[in-house]
Structure formats: C-alpha cells, structure tokens
C-alpha atoms as a PDB file:
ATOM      1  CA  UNK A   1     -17.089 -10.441 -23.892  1.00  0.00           C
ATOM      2  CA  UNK A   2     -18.785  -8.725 -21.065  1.00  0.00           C
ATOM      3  CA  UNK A   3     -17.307 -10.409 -17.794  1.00  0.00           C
ATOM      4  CA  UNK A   4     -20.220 -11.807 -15.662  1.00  0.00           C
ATOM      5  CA  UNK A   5     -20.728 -11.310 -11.852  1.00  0.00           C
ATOM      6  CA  UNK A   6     -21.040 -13.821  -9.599  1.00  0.00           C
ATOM      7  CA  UNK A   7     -20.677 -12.562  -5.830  1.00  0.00           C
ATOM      8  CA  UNK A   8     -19.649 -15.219  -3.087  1.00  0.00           C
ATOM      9  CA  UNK A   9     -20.234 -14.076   1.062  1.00  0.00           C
ATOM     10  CA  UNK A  10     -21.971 -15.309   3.914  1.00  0.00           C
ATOM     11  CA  UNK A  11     -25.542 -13.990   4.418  1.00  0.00           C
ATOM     12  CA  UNK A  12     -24.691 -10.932   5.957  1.00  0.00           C
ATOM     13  CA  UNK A  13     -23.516  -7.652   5.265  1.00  0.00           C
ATOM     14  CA  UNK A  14     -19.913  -7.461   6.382  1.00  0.00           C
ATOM     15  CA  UNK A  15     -17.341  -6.700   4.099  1.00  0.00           C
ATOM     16  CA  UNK A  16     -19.649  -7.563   0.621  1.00  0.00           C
ATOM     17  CA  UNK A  17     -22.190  -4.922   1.826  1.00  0.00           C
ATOM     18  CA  UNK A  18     -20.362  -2.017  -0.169  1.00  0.00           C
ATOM     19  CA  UNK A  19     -19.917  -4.239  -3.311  1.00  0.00           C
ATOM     20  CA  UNK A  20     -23.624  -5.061  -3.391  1.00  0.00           C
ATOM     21  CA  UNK A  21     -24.412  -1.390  -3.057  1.00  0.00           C
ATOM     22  CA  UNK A  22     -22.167  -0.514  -5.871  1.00  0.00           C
ATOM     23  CA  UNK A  23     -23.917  -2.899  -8.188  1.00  0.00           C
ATOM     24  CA  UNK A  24     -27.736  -1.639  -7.220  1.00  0.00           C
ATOM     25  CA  UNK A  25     -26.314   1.902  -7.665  1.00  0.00           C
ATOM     26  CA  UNK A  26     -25.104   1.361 -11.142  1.00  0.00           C
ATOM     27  CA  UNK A  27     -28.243  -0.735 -11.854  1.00  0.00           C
ATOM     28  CA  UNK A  28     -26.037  -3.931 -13.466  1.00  0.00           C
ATOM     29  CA  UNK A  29     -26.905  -7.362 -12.627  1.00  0.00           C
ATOM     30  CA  UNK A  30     -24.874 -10.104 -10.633  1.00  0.00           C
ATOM     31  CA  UNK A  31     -25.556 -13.520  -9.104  1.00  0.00           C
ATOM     32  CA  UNK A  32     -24.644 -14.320  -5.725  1.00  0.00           C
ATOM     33  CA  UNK A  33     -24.376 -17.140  -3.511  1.00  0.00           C
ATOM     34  CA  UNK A  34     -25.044 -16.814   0.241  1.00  0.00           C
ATOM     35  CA  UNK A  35     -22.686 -19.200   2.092  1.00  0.00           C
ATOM     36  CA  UNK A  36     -24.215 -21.208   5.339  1.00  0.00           C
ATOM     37  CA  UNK A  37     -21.759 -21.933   7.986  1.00  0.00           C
ATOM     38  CA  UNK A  38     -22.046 -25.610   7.661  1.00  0.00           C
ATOM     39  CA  UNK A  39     -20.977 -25.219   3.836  1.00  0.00           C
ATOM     40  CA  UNK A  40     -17.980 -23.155   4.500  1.00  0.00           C
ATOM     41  CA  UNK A  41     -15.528 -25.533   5.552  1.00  0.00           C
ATOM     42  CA  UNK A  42     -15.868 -27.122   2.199  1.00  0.00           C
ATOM     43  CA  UNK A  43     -15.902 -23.872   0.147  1.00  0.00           C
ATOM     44  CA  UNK A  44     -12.763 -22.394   1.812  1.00  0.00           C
ATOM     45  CA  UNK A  45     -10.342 -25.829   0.305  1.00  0.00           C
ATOM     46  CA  UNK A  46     -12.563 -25.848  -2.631  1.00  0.00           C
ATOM     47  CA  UNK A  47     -10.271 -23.807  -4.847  1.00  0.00           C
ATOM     48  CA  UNK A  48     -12.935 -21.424  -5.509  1.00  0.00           C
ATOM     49  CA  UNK A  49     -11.048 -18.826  -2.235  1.00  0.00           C
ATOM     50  CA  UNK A  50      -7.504 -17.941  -2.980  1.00  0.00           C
ATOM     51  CA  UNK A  51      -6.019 -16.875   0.575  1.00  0.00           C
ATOM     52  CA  UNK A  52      -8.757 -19.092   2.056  1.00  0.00           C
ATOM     53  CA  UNK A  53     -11.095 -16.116   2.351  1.00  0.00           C
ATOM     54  CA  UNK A  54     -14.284 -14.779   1.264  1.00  0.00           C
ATOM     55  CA  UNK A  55     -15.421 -12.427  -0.855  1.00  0.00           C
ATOM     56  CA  UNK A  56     -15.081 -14.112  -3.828  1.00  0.00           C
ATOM     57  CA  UNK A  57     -16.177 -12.073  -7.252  1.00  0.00           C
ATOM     58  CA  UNK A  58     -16.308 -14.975 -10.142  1.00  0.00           C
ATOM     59  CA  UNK A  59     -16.015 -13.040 -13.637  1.00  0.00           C
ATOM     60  CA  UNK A  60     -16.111 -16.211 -15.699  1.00  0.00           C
ATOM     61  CA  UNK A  61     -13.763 -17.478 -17.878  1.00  0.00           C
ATOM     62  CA  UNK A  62     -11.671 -18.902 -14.792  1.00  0.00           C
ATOM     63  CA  UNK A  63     -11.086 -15.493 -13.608  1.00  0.00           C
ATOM     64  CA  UNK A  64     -12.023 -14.615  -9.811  1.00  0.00           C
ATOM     65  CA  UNK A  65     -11.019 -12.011  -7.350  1.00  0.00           C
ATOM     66  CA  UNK A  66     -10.569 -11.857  -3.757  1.00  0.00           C
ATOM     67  CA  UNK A  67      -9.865  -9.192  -1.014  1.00  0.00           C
ATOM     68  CA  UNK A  68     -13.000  -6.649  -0.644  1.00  0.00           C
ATOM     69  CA  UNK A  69     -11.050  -3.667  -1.417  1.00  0.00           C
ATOM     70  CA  UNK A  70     -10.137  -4.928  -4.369  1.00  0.00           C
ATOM     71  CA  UNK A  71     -13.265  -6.317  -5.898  1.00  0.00           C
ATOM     72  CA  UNK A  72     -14.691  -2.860  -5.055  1.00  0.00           C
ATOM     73  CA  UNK A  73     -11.820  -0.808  -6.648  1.00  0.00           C
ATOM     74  CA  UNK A  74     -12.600  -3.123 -10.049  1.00  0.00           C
ATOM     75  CA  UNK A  75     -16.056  -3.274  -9.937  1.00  0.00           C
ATOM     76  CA  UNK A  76     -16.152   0.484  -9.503  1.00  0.00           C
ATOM     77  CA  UNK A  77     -13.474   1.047 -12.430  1.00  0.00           C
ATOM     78  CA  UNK A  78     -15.558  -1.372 -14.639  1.00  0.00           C
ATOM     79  CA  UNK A  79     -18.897  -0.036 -13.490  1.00  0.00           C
ATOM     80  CA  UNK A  80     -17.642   4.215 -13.834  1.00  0.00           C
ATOM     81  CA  UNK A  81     -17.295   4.939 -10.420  1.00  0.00           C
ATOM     82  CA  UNK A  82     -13.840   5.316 -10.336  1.00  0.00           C
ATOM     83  CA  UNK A  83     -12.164   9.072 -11.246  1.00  0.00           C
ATOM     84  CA  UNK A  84     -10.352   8.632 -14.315  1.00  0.00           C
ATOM     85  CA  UNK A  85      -7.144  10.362 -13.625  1.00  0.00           C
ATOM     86  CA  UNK A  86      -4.053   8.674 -11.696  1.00  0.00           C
ATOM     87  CA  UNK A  87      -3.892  11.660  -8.804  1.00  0.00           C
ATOM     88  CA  UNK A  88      -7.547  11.671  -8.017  1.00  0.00           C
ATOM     89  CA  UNK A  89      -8.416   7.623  -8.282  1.00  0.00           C
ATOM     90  CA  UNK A  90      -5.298   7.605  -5.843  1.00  0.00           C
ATOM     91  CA  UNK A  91      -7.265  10.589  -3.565  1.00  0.00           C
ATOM     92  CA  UNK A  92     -10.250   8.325  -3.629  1.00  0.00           C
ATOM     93  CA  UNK A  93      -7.901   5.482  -2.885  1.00  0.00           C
ATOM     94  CA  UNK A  94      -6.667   7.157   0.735  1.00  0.00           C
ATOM     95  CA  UNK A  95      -9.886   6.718   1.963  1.00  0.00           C
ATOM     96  CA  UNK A  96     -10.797   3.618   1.134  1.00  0.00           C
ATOM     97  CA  UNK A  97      -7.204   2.521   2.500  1.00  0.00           C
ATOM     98  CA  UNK A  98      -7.939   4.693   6.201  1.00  0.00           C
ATOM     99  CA  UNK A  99     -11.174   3.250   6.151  1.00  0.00           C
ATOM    100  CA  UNK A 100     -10.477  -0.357   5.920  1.00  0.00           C
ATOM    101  CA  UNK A 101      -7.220   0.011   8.564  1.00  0.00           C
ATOM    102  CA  UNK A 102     -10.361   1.304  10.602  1.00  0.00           C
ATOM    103  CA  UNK A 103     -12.572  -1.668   9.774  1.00  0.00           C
ATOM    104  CA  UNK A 104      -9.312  -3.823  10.804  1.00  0.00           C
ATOM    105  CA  UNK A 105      -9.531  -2.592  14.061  1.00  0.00           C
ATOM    106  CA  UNK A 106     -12.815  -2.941  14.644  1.00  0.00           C
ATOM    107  CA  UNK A 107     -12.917  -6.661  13.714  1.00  0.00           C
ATOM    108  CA  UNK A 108     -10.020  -7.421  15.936  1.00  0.00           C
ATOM    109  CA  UNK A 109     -11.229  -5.868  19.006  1.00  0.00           C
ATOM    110  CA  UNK A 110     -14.618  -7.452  18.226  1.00  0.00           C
ATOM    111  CA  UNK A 111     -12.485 -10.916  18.005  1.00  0.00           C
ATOM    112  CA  UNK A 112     -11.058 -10.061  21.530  1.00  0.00           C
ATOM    113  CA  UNK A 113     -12.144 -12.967  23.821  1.00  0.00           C
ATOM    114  CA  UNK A 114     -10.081 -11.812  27.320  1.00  0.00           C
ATOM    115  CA  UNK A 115     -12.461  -9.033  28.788  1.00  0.00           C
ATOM    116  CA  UNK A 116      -9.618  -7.050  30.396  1.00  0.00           C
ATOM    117  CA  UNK A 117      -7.781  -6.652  26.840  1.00  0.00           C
ATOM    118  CA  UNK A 118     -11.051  -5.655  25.296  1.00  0.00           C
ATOM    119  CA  UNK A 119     -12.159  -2.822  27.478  1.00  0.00           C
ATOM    120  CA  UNK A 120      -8.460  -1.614  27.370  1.00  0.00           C
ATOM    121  CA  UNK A 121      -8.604  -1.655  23.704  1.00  0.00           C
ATOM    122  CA  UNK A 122     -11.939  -0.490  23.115  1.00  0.00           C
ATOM    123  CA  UNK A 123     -11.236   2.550  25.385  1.00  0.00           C
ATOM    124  CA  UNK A 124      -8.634   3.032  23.075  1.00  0.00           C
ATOM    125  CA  UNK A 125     -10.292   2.671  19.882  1.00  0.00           C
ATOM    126  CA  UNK A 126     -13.545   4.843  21.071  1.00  0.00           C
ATOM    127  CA  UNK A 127     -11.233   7.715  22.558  1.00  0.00           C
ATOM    128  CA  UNK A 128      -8.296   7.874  20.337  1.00  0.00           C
ATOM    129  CA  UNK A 129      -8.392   5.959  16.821  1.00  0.00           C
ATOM    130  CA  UNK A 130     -11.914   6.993  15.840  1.00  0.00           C
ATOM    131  CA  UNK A 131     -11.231  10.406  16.518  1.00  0.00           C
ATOM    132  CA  UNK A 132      -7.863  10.343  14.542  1.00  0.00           C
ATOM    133  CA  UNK A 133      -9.339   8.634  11.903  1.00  0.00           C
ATOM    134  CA  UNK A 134     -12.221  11.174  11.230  1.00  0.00           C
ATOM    135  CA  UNK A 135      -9.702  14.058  11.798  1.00  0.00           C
ATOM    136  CA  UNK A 136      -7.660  13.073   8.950  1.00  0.00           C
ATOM    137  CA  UNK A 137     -10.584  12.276   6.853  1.00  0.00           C
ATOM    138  CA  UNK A 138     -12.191  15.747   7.422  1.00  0.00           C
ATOM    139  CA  UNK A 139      -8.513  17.309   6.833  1.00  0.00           C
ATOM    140  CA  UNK A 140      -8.579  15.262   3.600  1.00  0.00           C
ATOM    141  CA  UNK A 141     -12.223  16.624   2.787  1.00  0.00           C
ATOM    142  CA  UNK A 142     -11.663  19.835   3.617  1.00  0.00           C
ATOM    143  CA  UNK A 143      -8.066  19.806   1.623  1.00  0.00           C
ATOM    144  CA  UNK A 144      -6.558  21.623   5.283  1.00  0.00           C
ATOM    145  CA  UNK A 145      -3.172  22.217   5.302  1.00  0.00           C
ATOM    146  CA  UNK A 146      -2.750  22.194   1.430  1.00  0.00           C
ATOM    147  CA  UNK A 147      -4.104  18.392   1.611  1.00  0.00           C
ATOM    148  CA  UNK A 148      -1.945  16.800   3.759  1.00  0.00           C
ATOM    149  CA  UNK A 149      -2.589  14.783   6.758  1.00  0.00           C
ATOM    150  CA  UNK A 150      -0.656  13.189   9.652  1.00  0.00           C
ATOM    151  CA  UNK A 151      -0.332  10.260   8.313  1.00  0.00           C
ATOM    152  CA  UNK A 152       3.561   9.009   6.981  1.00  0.00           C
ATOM    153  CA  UNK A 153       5.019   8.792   4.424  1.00  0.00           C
ATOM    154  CA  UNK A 154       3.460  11.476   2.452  1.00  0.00           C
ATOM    155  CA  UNK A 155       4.005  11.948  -1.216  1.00  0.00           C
ATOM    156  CA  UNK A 156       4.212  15.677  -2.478  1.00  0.00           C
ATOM    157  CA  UNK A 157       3.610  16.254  -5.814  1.00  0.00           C
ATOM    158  CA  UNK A 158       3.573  20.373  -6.106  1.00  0.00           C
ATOM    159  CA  UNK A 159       0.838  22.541  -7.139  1.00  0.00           C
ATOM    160  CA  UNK A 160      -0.778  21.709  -3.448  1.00  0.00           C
ATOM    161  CA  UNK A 161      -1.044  18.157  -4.288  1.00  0.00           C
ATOM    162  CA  UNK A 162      -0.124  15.420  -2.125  1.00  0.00           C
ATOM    163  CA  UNK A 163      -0.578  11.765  -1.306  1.00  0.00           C
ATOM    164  CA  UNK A 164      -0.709   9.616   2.346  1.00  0.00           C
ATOM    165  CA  UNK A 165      -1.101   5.780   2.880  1.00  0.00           C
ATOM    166  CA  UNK A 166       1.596   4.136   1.672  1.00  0.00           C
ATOM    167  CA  UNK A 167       0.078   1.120  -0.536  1.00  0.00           C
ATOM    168  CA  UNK A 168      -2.214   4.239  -2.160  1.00  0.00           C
ATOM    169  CA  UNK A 169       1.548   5.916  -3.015  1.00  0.00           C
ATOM    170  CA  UNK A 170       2.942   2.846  -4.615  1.00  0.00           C
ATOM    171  CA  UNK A 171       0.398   2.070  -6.531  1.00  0.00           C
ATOM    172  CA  UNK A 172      -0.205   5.976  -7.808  1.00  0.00           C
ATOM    173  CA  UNK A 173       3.920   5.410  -8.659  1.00  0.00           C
ATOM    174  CA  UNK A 174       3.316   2.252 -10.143  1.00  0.00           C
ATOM    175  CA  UNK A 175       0.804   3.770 -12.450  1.00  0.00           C
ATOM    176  CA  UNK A 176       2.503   7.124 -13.488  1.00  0.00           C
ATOM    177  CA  UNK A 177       5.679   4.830 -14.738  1.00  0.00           C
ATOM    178  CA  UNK A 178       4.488   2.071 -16.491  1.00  0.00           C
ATOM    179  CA  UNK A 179       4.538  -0.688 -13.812  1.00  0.00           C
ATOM    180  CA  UNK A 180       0.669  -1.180 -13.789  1.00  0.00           C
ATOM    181  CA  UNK A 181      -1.273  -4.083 -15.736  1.00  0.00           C
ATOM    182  CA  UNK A 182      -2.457  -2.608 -18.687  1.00  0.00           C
ATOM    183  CA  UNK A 183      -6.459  -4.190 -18.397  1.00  0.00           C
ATOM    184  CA  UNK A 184      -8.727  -3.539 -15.175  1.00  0.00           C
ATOM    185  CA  UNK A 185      -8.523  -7.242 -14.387  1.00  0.00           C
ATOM    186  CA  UNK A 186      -4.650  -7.673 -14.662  1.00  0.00           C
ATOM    187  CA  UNK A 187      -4.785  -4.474 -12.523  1.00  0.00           C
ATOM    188  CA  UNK A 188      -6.873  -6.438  -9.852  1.00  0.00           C
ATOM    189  CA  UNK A 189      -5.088  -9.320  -9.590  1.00  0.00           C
ATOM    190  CA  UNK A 190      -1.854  -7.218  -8.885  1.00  0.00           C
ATOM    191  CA  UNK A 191      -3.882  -5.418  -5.888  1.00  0.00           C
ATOM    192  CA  UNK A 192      -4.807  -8.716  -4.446  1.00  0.00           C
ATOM    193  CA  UNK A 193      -0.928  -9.385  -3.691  1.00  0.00           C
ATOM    194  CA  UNK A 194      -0.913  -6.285  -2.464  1.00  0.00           C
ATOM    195  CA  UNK A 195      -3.790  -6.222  -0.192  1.00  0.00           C
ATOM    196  CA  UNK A 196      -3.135  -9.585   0.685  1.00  0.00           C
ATOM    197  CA  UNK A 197       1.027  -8.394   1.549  1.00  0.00           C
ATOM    198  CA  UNK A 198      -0.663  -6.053   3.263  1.00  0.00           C
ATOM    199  CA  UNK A 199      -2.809  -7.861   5.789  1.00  0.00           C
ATOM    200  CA  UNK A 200       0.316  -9.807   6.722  1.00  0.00           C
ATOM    201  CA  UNK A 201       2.407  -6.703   7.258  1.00  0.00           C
ATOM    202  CA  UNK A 202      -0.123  -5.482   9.528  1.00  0.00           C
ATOM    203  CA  UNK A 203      -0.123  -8.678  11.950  1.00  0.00           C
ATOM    204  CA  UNK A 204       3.607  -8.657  11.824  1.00  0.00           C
ATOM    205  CA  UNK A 205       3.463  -4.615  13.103  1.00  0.00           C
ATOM    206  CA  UNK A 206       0.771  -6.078  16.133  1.00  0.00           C
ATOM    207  CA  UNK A 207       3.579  -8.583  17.026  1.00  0.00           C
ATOM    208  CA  UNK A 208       6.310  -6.204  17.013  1.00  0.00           C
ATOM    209  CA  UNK A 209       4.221  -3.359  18.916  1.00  0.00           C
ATOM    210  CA  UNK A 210       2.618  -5.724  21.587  1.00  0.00           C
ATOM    211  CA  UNK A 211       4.001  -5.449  24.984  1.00  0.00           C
ATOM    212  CA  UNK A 212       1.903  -9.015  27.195  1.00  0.00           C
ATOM    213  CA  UNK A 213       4.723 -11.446  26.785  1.00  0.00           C
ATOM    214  CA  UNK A 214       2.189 -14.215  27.084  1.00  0.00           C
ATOM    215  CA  UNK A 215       0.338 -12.813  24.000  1.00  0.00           C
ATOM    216  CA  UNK A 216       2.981 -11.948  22.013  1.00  0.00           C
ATOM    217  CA  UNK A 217       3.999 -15.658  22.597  1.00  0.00           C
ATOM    218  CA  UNK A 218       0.675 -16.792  21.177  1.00  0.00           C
ATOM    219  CA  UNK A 219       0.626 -14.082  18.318  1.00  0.00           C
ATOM    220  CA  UNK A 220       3.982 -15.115  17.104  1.00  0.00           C
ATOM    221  CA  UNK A 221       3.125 -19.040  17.152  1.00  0.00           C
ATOM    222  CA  UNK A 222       0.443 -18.080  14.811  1.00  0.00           C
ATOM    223  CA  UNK A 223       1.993 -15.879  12.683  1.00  0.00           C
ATOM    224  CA  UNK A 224       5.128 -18.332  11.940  1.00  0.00           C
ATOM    225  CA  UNK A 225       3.170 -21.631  12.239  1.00  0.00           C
ATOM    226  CA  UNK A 226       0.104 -20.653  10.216  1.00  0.00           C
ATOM    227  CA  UNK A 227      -0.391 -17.145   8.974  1.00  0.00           C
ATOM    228  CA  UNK A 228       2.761 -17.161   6.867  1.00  0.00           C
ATOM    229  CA  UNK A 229       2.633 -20.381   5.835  1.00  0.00           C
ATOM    230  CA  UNK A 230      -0.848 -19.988   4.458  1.00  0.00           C
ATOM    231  CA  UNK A 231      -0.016 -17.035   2.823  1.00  0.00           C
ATOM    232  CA  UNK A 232       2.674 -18.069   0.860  1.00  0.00           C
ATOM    233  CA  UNK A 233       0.881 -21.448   0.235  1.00  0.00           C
ATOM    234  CA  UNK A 234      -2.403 -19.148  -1.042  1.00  0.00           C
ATOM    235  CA  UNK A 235       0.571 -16.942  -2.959  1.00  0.00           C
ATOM    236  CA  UNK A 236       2.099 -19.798  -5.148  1.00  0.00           C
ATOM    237  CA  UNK A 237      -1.311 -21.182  -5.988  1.00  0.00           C
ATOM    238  CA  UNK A 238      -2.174 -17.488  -7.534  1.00  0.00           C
ATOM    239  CA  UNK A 239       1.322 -18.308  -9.311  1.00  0.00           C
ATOM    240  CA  UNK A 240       0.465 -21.095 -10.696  1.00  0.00           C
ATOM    241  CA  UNK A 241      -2.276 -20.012 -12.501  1.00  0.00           C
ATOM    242  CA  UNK A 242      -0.344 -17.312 -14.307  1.00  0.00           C
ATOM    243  CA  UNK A 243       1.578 -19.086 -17.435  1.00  0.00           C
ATOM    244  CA  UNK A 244       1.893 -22.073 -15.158  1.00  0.00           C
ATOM    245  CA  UNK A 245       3.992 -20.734 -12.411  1.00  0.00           C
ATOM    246  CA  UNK A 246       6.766 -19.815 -15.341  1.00  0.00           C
ATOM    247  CA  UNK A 247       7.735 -15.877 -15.429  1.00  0.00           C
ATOM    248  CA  UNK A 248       5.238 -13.420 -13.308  1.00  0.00           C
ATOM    249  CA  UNK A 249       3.057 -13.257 -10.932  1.00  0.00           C
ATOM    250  CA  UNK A 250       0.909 -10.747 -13.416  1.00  0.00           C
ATOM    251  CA  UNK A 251       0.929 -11.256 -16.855  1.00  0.00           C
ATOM    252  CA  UNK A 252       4.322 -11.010 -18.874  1.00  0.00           C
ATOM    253  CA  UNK A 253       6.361  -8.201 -16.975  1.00  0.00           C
ATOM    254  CA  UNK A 254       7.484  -6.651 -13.721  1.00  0.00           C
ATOM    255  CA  UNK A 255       4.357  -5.202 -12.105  1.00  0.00           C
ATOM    256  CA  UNK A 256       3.874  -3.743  -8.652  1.00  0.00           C
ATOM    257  CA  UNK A 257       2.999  -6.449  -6.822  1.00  0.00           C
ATOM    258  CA  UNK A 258       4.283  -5.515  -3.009  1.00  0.00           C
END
C-alpha cells in the first residue's frame, strides 16, 4: 500500500518549506497540520515527535519520520527526485549536508540574546562562513579541482571522483557494502539516528571550541543536564518501537546508524 502523507510544522515556512515544495513539484497530495503555539507544548510529549521536535511526516501504519533532512531525502527518493546511483545521490547529498550546517548557523546566531556576542558572530557569519560556504558550493558546481573542496575528510574514489562531508561519506560506504536498510523507509529511520547523532556532535564541537568561560559554563550545563539526556531518552523510545527494544535499532541487522 501506497504510504500516505501527513505533514506536521508550525504555520510558517522554516525548515518544512522545502518538503512542501517537493510535494507541489511532483504534484502528489499530503495533509498537513499547522501547529499554534499554545498547542505545542502538548504535541511535543504527545508521542507523535520523537527527539521532541518538529517536522513530523506521518506515513500511516504507525510509521513517522522526523529530522527535515531526512523527510526530504525520503520524500524525494519516493517521489523520483533523488539520482539513482550511490556516487551521485551522495553528490546531491553534500549539498544538502553544507547547506543545513549553514542553516545551523543561522538559527543559532538568530537565537543569540547578548548583543555583543551577536554582532561578533554575525560579523563572522556575513564575512567569513557565507563566503566559504558558497565557495565550496560553486567549486562543487563547477567540479574545480577535479571535484574536491576544502572541506575534511574527503573520500577519493578515482576516475576524478570524490566525496566531502563526513555523514554524506558514511552513508555512500554504508550503501556500497551492504550496511544500508534495504526499503526507503528502513533507510530513513537509520538517517534519523544519524541526523539526530549529528546535531549532538555539533553542540558538543561549540562547547569544545568556545573560548567565554561564563558561556561555556552555561553551554556545558545544558548539554550534560538536558541535551544528552533527552537525546538518549528520544533514542531508546525509537528502540523500543523496533521488535520491542530486542536486537536493532533498524530492522534485523547491523545498519549504519552513527
């Protein structure tokens, strides 16, 4: 059976804007339900928002997926927008990885409350990290320097081919030896752990890199008292709903989950 779509955001844009697009450019139909700020509270311990956090794509059947990135890397696989070999779904892949580290930034510095931080760090983002970023996607475009960029670790693969962004590498790995879900929705449920491993991995490398003592203080009382705690809370739920917690975290073998 044909998996339904059933889209869950706020009434915005944000990060559901490229997911709606997708559907109106492939002309397929979805549901969705625009959440008020009053109702979120209730919605986010509901059960329906694994890792707490919205989007939310409800398939039916009891399936759901979460993290942006990955309900547009399914919907796009499921909807034939994705290329359909490994080495140029995992080309298409470095973008949408440098794009959303991008996005990350920009949300954070919008976040900033202390003006002195925020003008240091927007300088920063306006003079250095947009410019880097569009360098190495213009490299990318226009295949410069056989394809590669400046980003580490790079995969080379001969014959000019090569690979940055190191999630986009493990999972191009993952699927050239067998250690990839076998059905598009086993394969997104794997890429929420990883996005999800991700997003932690990046606070952790803003702790480490952050020089205020007073914030990095504050950032590590968060990220030991809450963020990791809710993560691995939001983590074992996922596990419980595969075979009841007993054997894998995706279906019935090692998969690359990390």
């Amino acid at each position: 059976m044909a998996p339904s779509y059933h889209l869950v955001y706020f009434d915005i844009r944000g990060r559901a804007e490229p997911i709606r697009i997708l559907f109106a450019l492939a002309g397929a139909s979805y549901t969705e339900e625009r959440v008020n700020p009053s109702e979120w509270p209730a919605l986010k311990t509901s059960g329906r928002c694994p890792f707490g956090q919205v989007p939310v794509l409800e398939l039916g059947d009891g399936k759901s997926l979460c993290q942006s990135a990955v309900i547009l890397k399914y919907v796009a696989n499921e909807l034939g927008f994705s290329p359909s070999d490994s080495y140029a779904k995992a080309q298409a892949e470095m973008f949408v990885d440098s794009i959303k580290d991008f996005q990350n930034e920009l949300q954070r510095l919008a976040r900033e409350k202390a003006a002195d931080p925020k003008d240091e760090k927007k300088s920063s983002l306006y003079d250095a990290e947009i410019a880097k970023t569009l360098e190495i996607i213009d490299n990318l475009l226009q295949q410069k320097n056989g394809g590669k960029s400046y980003l580490l670790p790079v995969l080379e693969l001969g014959d000019g081919k090569s690979l940055c962004q190191s999630s986009v590498i493990l999972r191009y790995v993952a699927n050239e030896l067998g250690f990839t879900p076998s059905d598009s929705y086993g394969k997104a449920r794997a890429e929420v752990f990883v996005d999800a491993l991700k997003d932690l991995e990046n606070q952790f490398g803003r702790f480490i890199w952050e020089k205020d003592a007073d914030r990095k203080a504050k950032m590590k009382s968060s990220l030991y008292d809450e963020e990791i705690p809710k993560n691995l809370e939001f983590i074992d739920k996922l596990f419980q709903q595969n075979n009841g917690g007993k054997g894998y975290l995706v279906g019935d073998k090692i998969v690359n989950c990390c």
